[in-house]
Protein backbone atom coordinates (compact mmCIF):
# COMPACT_ATOMS: atom_id res chain seq x y z
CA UNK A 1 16.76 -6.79 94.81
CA UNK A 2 20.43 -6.44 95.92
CA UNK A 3 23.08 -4.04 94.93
CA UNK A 4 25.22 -6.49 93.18
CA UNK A 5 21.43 -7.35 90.84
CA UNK A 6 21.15 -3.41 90.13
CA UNK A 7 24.72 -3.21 89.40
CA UNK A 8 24.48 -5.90 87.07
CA UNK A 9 21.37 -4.84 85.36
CA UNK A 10 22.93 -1.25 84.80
CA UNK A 11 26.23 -2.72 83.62
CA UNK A 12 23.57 -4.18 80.87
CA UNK A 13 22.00 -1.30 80.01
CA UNK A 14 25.26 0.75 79.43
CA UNK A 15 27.02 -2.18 77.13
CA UNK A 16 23.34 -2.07 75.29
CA UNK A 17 23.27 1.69 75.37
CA UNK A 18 27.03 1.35 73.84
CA UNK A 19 26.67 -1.29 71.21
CA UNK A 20 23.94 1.04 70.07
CA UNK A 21 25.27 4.34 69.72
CA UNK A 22 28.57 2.77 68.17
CA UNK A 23 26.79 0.38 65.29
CA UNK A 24 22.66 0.70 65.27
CA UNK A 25 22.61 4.05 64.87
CA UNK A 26 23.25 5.49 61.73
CA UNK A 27 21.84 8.50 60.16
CA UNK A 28 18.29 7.89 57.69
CA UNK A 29 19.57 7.55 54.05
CA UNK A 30 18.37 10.17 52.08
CA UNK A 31 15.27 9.00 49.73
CA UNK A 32 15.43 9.37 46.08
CA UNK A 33 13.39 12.88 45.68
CA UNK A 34 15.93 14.28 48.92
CA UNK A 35 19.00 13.30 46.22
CA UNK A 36 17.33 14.67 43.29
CA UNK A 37 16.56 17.77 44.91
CA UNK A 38 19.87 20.32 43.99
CA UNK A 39 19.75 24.03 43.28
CA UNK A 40 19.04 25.76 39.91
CA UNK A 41 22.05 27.64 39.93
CA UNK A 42 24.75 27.43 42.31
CA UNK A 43 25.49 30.87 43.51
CA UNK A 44 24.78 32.78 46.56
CA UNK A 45 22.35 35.60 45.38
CA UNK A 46 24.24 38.27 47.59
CA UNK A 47 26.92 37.94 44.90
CA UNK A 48 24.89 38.75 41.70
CA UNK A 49 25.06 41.62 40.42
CA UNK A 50 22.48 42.33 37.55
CA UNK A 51 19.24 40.50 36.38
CA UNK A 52 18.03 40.49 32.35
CA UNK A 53 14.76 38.74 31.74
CA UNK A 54 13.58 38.20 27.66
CA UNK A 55 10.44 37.67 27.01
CA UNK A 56 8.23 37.80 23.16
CA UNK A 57 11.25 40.10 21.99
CA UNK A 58 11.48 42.53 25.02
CA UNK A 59 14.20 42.82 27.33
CA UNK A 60 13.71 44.22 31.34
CA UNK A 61 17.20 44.35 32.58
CA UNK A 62 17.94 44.97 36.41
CA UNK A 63 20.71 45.50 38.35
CA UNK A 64 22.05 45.67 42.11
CA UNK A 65 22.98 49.52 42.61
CA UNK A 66 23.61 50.88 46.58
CA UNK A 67 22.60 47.06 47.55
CA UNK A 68 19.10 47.77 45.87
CA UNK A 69 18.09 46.45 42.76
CA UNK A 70 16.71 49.08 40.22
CA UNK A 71 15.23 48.70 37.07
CA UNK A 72 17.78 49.90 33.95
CA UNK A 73 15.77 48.82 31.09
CA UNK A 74 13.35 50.11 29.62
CA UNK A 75 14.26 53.43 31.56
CA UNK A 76 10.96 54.62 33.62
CA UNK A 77 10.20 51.20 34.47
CA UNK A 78 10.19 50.85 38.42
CA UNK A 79 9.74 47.83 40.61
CA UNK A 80 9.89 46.89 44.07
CA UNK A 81 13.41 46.15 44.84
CA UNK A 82 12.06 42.99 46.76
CA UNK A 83 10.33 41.72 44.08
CA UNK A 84 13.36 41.23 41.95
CA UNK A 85 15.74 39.89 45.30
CA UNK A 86 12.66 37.22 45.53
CA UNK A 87 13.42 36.03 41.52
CA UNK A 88 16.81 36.29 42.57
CA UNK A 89 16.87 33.49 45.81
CA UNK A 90 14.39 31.62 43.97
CA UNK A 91 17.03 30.90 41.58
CA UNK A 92 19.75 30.75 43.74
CA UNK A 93 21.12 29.35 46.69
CA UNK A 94 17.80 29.88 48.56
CA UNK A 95 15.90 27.88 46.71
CA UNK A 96 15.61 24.04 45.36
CA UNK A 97 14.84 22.12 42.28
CA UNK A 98 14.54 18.79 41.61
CA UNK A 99 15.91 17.37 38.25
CA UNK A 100 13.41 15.77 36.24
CA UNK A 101 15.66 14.68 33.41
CA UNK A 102 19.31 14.75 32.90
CA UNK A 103 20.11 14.40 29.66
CA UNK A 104 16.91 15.73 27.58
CA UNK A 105 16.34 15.31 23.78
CA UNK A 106 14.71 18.34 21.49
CA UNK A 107 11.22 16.52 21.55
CA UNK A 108 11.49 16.12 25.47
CA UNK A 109 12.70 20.64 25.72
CA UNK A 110 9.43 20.95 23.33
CA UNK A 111 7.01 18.79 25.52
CA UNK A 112 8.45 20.89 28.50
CA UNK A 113 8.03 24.39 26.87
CA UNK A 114 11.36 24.71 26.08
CA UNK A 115 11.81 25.31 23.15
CA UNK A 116 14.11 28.24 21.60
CA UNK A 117 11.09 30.98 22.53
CA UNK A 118 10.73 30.24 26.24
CA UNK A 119 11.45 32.93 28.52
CA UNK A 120 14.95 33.37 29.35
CA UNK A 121 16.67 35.01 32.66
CA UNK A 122 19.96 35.80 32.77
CA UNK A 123 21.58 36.19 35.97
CA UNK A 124 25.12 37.76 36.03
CA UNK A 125 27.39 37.58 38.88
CA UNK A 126 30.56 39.01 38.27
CA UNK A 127 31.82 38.28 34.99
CA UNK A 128 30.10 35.05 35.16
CA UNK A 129 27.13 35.01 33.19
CA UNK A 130 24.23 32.49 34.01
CA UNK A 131 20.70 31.61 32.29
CA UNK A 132 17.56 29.48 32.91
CA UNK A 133 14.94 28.98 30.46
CA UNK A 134 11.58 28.79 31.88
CA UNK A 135 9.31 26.08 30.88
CA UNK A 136 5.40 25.15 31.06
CA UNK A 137 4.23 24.32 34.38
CA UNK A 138 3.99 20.88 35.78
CA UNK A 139 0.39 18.71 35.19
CA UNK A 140 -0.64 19.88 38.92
CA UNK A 141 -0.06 23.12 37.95
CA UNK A 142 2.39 23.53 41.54
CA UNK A 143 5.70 24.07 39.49
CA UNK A 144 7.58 25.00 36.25
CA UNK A 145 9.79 23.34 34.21
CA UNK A 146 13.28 25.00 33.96
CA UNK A 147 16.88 24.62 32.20
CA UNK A 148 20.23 26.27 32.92
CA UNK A 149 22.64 27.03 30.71
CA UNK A 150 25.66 25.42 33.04
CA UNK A 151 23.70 21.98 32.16
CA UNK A 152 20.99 20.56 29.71
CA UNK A 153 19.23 19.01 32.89
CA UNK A 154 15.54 19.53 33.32
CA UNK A 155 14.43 20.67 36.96
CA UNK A 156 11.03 21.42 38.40
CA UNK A 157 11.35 24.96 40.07
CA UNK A 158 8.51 26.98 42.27
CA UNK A 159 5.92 28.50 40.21
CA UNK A 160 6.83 31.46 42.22
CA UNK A 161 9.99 32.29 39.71
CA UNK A 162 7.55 32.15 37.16
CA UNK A 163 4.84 34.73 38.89
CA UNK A 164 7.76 36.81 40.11
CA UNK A 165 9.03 36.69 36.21
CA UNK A 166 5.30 37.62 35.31
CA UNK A 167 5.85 40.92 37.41
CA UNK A 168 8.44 41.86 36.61
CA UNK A 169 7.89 41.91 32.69
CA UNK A 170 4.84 43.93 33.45
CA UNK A 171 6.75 46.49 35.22
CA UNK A 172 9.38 46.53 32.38
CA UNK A 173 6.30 46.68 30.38
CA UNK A 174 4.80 49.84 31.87
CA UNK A 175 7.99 51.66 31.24
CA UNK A 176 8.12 50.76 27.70
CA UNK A 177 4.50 52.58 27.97
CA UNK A 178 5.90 55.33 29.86
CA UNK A 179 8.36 56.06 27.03
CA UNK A 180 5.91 55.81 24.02
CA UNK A 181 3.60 58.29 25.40
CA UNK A 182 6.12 61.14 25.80
């Protein structure tokens, strides 16, 4: 093989090498679940401020004091600070959802649990006031059904904002206790 061979064969390579990078290469469109995925609420959980979760009449309301989050209501109730920062992200900009249905009709909010007595948090950032309705979980059992108030979508959210929900109602729960027995 000769110089002016090599030469020529590398001269190949780079106008292959070029036409490549400049028109073959193109990022992987995103699939259909990547574009349905969005978050539930679009806010960056640093910037709320207090957390209100209703449940079968009760109320356990939470907010951000000193950068921790402290139970207000029912006074007595306590709570790992984490454990209401981890409902937080989960609802936030740390977490996604995937839309299940856009534009839902009253049978469709009844078949997903819900209806006007599903579980409602309310996230306030601000002056801003946000809330998602949790649902019934999924048929695999992996995820809940949720709903904003900022849209009548439908998304499929962790189960983990339901368990961390769960927890937090029984802490609010043991305060309500608390109080009763004095």
């Amino acid at each position: 093989m000769t110089w002016r061979s090599t030469l020529t064969y590398w001269l190949i390579a780079l106008v292959l090498g070029a036409y490549y990078v400049a028109f073959e290469r193109r990022p992987a469109p995103r699939s259909e679940m990547q574009l349905a995925r969005q978050k539930v609420l679009d806010v960056f959980s640093d910037e709320v401020t207090a957390v209100s979760l209703r449940r079968e009449g009760r109320e356990i309301r939470c907010e951000k004091r000193d950068k921790r989050w402290q139970i207000v209501k029912p006074p007595g109730a306590k709570a790992p600070a984490d454990l209401v920062a981890a409902l937080v992200e989960n609802l936030t900009d740390k977490q996604e959802a995937e839309e299940i249905n856009n534009s839902p009709n009253a049978e469709d909010l009844r078949s997903f649990g819900l209806d006007d007595s599903a579980p409602t948090i309310e996230i306030e950032v601000g002056a801003k006031h946000f809330a998602v309705k949790l649902g019934s979980r999924n048929p695999p059992q992996t995820a809940i059904y949720a709903q904003t108030s900022v849209s009548p979508r439908v998304l499929l959210v962790g189960v983990n904002v339901q368990y961390y929900a769960d927890l937090l109602y029984e802490a609010g729960r043991s305060g309500d206790k608390a109080v009763a027995s004095r």
